[in-house]
N, C-alpha and C. Protein backbone atom coordinates (compact mmCIF):
# COMPACT_ATOMS: atom_id res chain seq x y z
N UNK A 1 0.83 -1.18 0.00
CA UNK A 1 0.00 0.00 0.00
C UNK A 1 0.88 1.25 0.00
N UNK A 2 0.15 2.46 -0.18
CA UNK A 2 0.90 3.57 -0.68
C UNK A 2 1.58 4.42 0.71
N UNK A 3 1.27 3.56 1.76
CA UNK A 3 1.78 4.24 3.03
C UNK A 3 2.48 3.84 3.38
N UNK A 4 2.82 2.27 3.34
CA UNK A 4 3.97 1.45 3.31
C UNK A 4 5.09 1.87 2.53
N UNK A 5 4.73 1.94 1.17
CA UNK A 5 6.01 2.68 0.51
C UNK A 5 6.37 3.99 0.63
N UNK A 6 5.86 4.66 1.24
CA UNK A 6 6.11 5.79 1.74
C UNK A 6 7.11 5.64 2.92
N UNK A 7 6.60 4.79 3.85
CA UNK A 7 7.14 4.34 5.58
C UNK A 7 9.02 4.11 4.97
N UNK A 8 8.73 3.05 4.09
CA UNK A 8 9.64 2.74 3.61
C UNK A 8 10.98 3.44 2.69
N UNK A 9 10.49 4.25 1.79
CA UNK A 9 11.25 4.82 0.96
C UNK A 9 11.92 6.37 2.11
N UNK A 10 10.69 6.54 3.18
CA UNK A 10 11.64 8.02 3.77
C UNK A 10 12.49 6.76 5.47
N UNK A 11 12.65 5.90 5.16
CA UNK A 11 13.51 4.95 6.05
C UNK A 11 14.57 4.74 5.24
N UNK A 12 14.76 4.13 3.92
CA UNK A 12 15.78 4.12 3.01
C UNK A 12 16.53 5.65 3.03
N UNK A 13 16.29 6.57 3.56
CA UNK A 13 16.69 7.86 3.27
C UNK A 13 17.53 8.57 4.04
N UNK A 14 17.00 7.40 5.34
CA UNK A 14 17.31 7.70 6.79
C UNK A 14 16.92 8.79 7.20
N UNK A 15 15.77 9.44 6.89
CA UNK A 15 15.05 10.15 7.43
C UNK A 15 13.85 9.90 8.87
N UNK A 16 13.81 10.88 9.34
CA UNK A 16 12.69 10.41 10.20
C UNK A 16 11.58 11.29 10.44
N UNK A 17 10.00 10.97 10.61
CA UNK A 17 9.00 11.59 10.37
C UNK A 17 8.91 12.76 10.52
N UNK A 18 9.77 13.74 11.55
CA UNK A 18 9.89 14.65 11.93
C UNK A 18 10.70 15.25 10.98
N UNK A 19 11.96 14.93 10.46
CA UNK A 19 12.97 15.35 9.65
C UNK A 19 12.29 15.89 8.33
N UNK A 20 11.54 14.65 7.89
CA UNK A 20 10.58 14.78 6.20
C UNK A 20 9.70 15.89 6.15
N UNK A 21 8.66 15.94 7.44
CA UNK A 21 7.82 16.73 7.72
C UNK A 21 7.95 18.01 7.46
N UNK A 22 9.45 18.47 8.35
CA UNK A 22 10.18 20.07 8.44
C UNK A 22 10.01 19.72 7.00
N UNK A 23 10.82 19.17 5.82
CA UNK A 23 11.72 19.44 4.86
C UNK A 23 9.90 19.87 3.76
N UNK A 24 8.44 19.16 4.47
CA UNK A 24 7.87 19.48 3.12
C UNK A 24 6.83 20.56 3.70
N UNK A 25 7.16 21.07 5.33
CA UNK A 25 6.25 21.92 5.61
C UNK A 25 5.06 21.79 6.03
N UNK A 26 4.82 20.39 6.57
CA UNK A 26 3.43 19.69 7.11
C UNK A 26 4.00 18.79 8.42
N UNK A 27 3.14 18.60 9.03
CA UNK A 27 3.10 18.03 10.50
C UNK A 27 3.38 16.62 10.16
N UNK A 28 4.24 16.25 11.46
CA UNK A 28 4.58 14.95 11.71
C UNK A 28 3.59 13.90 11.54
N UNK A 29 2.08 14.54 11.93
CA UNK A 29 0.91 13.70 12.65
C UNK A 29 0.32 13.11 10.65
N UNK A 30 0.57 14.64 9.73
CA UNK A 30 -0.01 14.57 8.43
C UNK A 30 0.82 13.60 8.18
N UNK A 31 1.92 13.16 8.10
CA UNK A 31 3.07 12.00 7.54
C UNK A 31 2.57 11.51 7.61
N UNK A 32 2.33 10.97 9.02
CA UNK A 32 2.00 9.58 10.06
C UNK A 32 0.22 9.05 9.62
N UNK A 33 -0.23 10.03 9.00
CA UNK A 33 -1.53 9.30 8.21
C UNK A 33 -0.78 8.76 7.03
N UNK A 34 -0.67 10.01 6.39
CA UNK A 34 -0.59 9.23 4.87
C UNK A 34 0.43 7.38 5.34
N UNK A 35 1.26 7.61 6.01
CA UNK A 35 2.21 6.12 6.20
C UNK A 35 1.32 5.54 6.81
N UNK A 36 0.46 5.47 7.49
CA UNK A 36 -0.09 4.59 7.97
C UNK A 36 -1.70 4.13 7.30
N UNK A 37 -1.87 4.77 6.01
CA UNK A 37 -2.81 4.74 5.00
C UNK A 37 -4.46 5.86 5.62
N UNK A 38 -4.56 6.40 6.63
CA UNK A 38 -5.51 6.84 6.83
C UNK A 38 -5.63 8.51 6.31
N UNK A 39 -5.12 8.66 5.04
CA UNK A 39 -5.02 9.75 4.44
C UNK A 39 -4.16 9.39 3.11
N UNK A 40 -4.82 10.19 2.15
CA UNK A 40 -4.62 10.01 1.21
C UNK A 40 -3.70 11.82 0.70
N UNK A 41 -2.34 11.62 0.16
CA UNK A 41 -2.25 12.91 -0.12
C UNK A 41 -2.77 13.59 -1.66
N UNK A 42 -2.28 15.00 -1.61
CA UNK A 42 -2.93 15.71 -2.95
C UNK A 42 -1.74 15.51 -3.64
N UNK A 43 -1.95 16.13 -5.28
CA UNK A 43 -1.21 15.57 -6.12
C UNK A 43 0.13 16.04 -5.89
N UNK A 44 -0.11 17.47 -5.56
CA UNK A 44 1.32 18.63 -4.87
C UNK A 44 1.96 18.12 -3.89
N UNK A 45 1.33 17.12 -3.05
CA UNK A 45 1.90 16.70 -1.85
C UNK A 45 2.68 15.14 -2.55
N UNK A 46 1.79 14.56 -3.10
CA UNK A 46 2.74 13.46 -3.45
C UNK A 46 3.56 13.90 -4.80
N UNK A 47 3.98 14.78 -5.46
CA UNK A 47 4.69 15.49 -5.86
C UNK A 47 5.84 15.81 -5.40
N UNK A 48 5.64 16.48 -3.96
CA UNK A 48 6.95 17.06 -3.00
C UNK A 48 7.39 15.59 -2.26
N UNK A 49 6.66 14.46 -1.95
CA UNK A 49 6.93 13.55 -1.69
C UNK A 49 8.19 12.95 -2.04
N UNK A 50 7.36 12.42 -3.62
CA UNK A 50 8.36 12.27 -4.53
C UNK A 50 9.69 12.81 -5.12
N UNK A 51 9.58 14.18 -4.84
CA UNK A 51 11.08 14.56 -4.95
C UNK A 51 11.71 14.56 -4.09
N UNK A 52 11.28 14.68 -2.40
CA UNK A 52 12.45 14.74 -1.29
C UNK A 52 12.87 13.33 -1.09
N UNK A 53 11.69 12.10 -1.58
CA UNK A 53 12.43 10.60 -0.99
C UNK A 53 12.88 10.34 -2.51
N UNK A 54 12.98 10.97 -3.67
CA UNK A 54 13.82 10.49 -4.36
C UNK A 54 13.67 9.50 -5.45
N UNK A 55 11.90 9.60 -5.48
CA UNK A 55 11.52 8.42 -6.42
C UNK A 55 10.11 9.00 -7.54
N UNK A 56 9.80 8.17 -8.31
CA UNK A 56 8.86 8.52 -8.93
C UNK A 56 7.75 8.69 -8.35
N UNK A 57 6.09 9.76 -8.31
CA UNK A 57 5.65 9.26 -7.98
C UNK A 57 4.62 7.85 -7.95
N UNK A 58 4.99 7.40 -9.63
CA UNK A 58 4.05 6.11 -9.67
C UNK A 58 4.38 5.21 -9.20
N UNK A 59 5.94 5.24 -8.67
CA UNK A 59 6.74 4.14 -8.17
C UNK A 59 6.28 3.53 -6.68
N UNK A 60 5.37 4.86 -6.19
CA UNK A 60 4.69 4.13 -4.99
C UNK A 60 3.83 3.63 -4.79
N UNK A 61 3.35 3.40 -6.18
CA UNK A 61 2.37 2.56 -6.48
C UNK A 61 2.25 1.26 -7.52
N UNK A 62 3.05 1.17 -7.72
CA UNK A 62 4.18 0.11 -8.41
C UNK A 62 3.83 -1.26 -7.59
N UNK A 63 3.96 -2.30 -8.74
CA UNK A 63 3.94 -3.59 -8.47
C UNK A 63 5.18 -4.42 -7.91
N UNK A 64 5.08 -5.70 -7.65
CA UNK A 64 6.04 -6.44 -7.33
C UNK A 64 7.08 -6.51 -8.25
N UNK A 65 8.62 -6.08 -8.22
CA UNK A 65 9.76 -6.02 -9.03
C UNK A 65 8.94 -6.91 -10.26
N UNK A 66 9.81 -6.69 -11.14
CA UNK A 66 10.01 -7.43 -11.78
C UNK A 66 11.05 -6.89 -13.87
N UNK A 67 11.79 -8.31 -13.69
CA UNK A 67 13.10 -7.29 -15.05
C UNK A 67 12.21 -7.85 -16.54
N UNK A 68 11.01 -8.47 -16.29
CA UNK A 68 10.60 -8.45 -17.55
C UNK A 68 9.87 -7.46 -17.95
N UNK A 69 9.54 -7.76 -19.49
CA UNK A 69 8.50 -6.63 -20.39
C UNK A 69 7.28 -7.17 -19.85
N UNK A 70 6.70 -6.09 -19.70
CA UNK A 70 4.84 -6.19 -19.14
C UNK A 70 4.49 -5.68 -19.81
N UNK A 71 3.08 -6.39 -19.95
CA UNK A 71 1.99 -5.73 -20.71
C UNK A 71 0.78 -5.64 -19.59
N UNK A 72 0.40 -4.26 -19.13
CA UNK A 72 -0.79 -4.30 -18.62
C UNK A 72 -2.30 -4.09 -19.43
N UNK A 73 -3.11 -4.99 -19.30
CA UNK A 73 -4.50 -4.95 -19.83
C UNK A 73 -5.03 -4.19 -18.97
N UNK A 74 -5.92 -3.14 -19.25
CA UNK A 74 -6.83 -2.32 -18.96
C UNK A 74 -7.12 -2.55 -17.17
N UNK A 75 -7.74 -3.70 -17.36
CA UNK A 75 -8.30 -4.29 -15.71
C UNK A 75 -6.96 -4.53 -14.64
N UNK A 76 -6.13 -4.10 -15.18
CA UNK A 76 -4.88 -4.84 -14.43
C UNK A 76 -3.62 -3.62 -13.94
N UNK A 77 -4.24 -2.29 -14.68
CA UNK A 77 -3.57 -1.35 -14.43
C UNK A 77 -3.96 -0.62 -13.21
N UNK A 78 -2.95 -0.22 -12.12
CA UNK A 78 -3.38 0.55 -10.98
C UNK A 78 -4.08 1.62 -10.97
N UNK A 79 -4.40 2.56 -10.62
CA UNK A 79 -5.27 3.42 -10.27
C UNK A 79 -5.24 4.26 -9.05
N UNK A 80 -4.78 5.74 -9.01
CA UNK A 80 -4.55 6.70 -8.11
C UNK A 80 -5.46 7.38 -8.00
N UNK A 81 -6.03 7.86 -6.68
CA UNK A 81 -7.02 8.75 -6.74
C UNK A 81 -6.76 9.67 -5.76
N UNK A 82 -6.24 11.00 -6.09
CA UNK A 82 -6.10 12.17 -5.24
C UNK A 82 -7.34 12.71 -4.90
N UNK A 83 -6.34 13.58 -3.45
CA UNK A 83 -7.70 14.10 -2.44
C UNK A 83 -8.24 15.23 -3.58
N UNK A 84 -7.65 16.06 -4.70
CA UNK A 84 -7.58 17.41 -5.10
C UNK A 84 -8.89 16.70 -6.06
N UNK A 85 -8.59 15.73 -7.04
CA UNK A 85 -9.08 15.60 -8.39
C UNK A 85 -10.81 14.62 -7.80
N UNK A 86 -11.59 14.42 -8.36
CA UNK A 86 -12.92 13.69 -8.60
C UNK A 86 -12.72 12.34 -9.26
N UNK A 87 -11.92 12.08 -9.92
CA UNK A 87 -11.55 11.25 -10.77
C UNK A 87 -10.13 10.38 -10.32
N UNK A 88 -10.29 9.42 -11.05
CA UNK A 88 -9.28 8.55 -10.70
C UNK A 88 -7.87 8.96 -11.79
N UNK A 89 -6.61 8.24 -11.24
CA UNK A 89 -5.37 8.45 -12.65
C UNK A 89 -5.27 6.79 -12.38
N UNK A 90 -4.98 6.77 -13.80
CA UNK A 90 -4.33 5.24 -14.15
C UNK A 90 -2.74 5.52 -14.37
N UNK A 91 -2.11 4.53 -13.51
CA UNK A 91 -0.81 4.40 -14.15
C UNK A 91 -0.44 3.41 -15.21
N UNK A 92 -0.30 4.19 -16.42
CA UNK A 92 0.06 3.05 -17.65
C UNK A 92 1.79 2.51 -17.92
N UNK A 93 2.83 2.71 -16.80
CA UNK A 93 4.02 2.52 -17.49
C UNK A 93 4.07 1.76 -16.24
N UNK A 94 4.54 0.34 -16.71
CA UNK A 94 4.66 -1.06 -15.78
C UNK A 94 6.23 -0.48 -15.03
N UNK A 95 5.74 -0.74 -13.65
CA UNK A 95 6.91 0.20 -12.78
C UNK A 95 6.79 -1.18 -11.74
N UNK A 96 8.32 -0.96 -11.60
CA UNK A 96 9.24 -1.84 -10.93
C UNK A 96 9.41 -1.07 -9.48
N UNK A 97 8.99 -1.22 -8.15
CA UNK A 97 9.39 -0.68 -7.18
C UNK A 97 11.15 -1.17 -6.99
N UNK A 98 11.36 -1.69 -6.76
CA UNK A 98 13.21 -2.53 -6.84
C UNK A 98 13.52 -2.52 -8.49
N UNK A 99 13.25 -2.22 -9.40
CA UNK A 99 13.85 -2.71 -10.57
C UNK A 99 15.58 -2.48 -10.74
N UNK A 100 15.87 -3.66 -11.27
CA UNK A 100 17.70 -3.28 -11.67
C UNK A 100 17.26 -2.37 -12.69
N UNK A 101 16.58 -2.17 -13.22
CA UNK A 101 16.63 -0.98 -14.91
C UNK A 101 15.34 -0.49 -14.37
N UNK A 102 15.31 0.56 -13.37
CA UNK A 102 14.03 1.20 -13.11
C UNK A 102 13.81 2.19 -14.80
N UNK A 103 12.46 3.19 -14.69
CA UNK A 103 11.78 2.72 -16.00
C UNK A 103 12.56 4.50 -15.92
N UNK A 104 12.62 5.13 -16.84
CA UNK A 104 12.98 6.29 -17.72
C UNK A 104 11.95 7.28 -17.67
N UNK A 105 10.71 6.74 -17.93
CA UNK A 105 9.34 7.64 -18.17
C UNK A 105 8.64 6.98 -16.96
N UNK A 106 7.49 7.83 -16.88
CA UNK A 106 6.12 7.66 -16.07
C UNK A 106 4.98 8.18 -17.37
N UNK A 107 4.27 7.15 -17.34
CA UNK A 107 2.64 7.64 -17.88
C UNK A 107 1.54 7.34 -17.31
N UNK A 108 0.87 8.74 -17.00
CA UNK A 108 -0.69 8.92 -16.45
C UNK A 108 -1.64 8.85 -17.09
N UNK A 109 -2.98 8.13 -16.91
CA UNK A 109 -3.94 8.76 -17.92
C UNK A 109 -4.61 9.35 -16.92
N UNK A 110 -5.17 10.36 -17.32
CA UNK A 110 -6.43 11.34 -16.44
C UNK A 110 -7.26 11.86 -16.78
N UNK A 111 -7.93 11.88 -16.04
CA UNK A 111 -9.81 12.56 -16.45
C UNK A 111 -9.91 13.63 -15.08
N UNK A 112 -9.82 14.59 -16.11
CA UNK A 112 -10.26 16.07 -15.43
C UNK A 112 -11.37 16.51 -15.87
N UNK A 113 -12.41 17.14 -14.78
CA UNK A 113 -13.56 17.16 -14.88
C UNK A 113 -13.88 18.37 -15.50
N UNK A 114 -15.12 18.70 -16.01
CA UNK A 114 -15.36 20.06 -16.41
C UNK A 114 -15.40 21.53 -15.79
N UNK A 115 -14.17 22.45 -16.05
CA UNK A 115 -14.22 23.39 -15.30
C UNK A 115 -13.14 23.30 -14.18
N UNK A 116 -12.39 22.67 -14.09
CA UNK A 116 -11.41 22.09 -13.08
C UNK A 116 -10.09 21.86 -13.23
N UNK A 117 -9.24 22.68 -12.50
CA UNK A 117 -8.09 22.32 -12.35
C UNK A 117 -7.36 21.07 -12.25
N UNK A 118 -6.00 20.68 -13.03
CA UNK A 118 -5.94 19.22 -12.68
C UNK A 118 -4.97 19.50 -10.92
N UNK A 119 -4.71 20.16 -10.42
CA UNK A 119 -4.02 20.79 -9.10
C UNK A 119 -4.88 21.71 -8.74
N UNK A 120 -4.63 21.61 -7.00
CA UNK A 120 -5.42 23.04 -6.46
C UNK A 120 -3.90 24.55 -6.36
N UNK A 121 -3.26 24.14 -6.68
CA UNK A 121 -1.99 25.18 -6.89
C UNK A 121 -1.08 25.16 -7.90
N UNK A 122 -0.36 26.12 -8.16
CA UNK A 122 0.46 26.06 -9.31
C UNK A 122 1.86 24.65 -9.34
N UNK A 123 2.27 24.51 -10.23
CA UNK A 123 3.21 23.70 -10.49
C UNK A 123 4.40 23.93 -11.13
N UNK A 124 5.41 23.50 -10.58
CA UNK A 124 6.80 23.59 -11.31
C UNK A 124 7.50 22.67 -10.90
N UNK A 125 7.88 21.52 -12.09
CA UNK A 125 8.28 20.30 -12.01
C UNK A 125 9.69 20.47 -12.03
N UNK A 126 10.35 19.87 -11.82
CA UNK A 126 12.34 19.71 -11.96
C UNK A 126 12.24 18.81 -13.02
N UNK A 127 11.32 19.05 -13.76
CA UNK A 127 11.57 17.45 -14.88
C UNK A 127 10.76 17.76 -16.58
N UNK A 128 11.28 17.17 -17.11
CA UNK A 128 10.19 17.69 -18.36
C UNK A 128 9.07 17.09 -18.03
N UNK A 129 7.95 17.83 -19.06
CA UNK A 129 6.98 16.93 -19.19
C UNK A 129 5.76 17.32 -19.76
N UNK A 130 5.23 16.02 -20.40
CA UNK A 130 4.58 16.81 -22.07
C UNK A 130 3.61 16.18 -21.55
N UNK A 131 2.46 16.76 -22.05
CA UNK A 131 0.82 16.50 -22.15
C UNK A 131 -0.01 15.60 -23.35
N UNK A 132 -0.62 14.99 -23.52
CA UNK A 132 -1.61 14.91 -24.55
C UNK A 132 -2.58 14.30 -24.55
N UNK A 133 -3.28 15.28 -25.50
CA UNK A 133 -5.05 15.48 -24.90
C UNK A 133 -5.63 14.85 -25.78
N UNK A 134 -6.09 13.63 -24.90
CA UNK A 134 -7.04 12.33 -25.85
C UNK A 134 -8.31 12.48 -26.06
N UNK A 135 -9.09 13.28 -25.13
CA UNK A 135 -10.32 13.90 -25.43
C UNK A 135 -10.54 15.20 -24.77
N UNK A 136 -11.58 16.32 -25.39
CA UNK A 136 -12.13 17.83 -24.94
C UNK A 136 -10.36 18.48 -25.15
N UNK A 137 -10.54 19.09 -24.26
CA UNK A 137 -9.31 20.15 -24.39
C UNK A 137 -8.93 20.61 -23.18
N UNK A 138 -7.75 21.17 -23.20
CA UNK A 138 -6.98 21.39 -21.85
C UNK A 138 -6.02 22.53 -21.84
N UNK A 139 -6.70 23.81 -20.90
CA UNK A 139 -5.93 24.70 -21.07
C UNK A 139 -4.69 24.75 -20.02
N UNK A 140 -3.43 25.34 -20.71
CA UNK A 140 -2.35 25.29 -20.04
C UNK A 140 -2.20 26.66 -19.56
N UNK A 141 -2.01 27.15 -18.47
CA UNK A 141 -1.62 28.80 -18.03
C UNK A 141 -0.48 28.93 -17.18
N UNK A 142 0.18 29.96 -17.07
CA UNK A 142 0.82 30.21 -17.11
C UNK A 142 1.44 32.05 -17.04
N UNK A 143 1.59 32.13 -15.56
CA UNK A 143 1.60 33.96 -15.18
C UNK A 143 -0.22 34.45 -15.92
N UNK A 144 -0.13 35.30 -17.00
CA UNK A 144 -1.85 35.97 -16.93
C UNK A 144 -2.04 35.77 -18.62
N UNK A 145 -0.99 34.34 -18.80
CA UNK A 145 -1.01 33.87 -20.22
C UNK A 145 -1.76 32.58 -20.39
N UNK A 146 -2.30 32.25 -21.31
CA UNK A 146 -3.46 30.53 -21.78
C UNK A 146 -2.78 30.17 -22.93
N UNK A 147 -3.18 29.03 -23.17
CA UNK A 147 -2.97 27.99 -24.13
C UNK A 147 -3.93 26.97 -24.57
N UNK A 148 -5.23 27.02 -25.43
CA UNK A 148 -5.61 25.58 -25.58
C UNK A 148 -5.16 24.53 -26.62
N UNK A 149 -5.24 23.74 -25.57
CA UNK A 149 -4.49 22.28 -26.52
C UNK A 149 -6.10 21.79 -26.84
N UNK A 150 -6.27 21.33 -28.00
CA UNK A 150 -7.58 20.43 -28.38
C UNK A 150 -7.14 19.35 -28.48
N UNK A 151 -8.34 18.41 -28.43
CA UNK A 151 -8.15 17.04 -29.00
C UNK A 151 -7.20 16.93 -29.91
N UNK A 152 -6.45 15.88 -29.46
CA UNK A 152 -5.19 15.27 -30.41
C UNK A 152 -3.88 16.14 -30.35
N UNK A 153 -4.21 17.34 -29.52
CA UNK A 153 -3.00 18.71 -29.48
C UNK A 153 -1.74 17.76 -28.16
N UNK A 154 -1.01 18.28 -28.22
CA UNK A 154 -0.01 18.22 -26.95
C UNK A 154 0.87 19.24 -26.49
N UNK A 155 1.52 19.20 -25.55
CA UNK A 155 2.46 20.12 -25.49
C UNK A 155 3.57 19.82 -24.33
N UNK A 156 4.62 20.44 -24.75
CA UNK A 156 5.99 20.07 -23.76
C UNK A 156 5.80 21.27 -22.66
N UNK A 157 6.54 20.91 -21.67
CA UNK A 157 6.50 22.08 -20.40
C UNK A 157 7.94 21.55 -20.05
N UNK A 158 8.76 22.75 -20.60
CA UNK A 158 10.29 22.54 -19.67
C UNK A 158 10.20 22.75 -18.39
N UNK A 159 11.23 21.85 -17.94
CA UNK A 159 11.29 21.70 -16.70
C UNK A 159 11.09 23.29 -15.52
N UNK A 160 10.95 23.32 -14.61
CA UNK A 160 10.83 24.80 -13.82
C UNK A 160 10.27 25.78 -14.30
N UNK A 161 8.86 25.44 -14.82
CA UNK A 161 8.31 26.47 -15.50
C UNK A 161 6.92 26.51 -14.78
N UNK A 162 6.73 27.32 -13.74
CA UNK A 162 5.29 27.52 -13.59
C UNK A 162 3.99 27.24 -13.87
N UNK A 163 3.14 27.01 -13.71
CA UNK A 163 1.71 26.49 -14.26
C UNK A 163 0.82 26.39 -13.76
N UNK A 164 -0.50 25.66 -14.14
CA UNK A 164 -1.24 24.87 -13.98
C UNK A 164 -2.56 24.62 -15.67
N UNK A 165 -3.02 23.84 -15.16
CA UNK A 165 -3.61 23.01 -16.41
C UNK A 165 -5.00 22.95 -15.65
N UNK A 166 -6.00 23.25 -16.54
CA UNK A 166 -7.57 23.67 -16.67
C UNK A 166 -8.25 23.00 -17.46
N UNK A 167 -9.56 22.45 -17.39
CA UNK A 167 -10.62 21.99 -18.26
C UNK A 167 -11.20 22.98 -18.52
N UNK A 168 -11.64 23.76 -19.36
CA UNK A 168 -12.45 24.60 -19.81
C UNK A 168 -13.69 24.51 -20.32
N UNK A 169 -13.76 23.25 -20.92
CA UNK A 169 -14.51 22.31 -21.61
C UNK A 169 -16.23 22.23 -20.54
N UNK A 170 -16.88 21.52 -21.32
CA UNK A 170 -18.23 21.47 -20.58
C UNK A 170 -18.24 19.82 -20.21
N UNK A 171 -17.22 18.75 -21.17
CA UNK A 171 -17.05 17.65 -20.81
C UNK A 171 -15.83 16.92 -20.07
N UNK A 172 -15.99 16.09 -19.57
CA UNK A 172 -14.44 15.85 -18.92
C UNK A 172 -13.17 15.62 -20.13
N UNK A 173 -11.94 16.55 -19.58
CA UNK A 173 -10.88 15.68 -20.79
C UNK A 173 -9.72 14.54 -20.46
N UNK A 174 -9.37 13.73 -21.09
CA UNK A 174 -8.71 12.90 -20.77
C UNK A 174 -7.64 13.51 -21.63
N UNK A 175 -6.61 13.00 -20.67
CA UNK A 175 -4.99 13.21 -21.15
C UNK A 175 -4.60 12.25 -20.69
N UNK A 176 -2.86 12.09 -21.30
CA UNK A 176 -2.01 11.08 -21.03
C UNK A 176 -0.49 12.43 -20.94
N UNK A 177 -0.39 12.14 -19.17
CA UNK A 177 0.45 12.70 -18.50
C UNK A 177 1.70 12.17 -18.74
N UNK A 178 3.14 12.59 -19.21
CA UNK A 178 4.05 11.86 -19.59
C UNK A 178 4.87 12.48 -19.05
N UNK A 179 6.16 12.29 -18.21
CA UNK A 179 7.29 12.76 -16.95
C UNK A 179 8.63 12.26 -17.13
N UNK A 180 9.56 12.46 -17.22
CA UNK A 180 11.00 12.13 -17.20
C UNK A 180 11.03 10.61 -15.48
N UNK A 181 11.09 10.30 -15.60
CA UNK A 181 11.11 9.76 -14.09
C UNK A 181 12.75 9.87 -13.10
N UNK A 182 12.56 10.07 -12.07
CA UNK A 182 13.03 10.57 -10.94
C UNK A 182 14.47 9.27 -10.73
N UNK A 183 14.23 8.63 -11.19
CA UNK A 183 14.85 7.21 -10.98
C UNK A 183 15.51 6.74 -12.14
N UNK A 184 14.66 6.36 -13.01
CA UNK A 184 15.31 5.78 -14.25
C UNK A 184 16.34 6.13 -15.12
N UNK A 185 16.24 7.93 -15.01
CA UNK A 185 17.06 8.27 -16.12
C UNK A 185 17.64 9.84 -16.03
């Protein structure tokens, strides 16, 4: 579970609940849920997660090692559901928690609802990472500037660049979230 690998990955770090806590600006007690599963964090939080212990975040949700090629079928792929979003994310890139060749990329699919931020705050990743919008459209902003991507559009976001990403749309849009990963490469 996602609190376990949490417990785990800020122990590999030799960190301790108190130490992590200072470093992301939330209480010992907020850790001590999410590790002990009675809280679920937001996407910003398992975001900052993920960069202070050093791993991807799909990686904490990652299956049993393994050095072969996977193919996940639909029914078989995990599924994240932040406190921020209505909707669930699928993780589509077969992730190795131990892998000897951890994976290079991370891919999300997501359904953002109409009118809705995919974050309740802005974003700036240390990592590239490109968008593309499988259905409706998805605006990208940026300082008191927009962008719509339509169906079939995409777009890159260099790394340390401010943001956030909007449905504008009257229907939900699905994208496929794509990330440098933290680990692999």
């Amino acid at each position: 579970m996602l609190g376990d690998r949490l417990r785990e990955a800020r122990k590999q770090k030799s960190l301790t609940l108190t130490e992590l806590a200072k470093q992301l600006g939330v209480t010992t007690g907020y850790l001590s849920n999410l590790e002990n599963n009675r809280q679920e964090p937001s996407l910003p939080m398992l975001r900052a997660l993920s960069e202070k212990l050093g791993i991807p975040a799909t990686m904490l949700f990652a299956e049993e090692a393994t050095d072969e090629v996977v193919v996940l079928r639909k029914k078989e792929r995990p599924s994240i559901k932040f406190l921020n979003l209505g909707q669930e994310c699928e993780v589509l890139t077969p992730l190795a928690w131990r892998s000897a060749q951890p994976p290079e990329i991370e891919v999300l699919r997501l359904s953002v609802p109409p009118h809705e931020r995919i974050t309740t705050e802005d974003v700036s990743m240390d990592r590239d990472e490109c968008i593309y919008v499988l259905e409706g459209q998805l605006e990208y902003r940026y300082g008191n500037e927009a962008v719509t991507i339509a169906e079939g559009g995409s777009i890159f976001i260099p790394r340390k660049t401010g943001h956030y990403l909007f449905n504008p749309g009257q229907t939900p849009t699905v994208i496929l979230w794509i990330n440098k990963s933290t680990i692999g490469g």
